[in-house]
Protein backbone atom coordinates (compact mmCIF):
# COMPACT_ATOMS: atom_id res chain seq x y z
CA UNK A 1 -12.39 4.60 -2.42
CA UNK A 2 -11.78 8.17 -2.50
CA UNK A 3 -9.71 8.24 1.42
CA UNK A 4 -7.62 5.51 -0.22
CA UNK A 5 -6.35 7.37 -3.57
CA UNK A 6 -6.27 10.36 -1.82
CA UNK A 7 -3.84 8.28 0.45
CA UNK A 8 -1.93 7.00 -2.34
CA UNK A 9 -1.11 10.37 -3.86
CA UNK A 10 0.14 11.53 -0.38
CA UNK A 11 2.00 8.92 -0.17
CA UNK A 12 3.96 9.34 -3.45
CA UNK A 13 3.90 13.04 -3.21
CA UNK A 14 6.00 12.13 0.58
CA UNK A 15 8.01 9.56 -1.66
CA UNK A 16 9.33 11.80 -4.15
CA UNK A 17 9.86 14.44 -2.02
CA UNK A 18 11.89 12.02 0.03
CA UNK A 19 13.63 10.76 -3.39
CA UNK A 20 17.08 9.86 -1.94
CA UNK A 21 14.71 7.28 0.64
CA UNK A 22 12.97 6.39 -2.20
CA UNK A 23 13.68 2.09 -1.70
CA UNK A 24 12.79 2.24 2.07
CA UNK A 25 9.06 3.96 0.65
CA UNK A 26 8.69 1.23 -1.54
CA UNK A 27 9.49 -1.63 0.54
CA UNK A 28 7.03 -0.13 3.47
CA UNK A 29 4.19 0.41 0.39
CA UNK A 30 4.61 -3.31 -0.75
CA UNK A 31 4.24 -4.52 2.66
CA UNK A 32 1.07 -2.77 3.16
CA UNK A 33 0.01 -3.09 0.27
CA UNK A 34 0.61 -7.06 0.92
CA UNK A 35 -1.55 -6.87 4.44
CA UNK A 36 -4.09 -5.15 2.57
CA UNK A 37 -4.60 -7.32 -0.07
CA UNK A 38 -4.19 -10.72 2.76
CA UNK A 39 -6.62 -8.65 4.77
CA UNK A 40 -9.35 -8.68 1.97
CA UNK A 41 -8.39 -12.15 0.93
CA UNK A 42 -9.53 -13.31 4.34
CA UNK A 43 -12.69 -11.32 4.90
CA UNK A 44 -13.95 -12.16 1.45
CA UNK A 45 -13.57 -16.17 2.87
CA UNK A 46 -11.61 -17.23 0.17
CA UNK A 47 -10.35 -20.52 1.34
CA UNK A 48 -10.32 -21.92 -2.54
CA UNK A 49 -7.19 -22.21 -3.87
């Protein structure tokens, strides 16, 4: 996992440079984040509740 936390810090190293954007970052990350998660959700076959 060493592409994706090297993603992450690029990410918030474009965030804070971007500061005054800062809630449009966030709202993009969450979403993402929120695929990514679904995405692993779905390959792992987790149809239990």
């Amino acid at each position: 996992c060493k592409g994706l936390s090297r993603t992450l810090l690029a990410f918030f190293e474009l965030a804070w440079q971007l500061r005054m954007n800062f809630p449009y970052f966030y709202i993009a990350g969450s979403v993402i984040l929120n695929i990514r998660l679904q995405e692993i959700h779905l390959t792992s076959g987790g149809t239990r509740n």
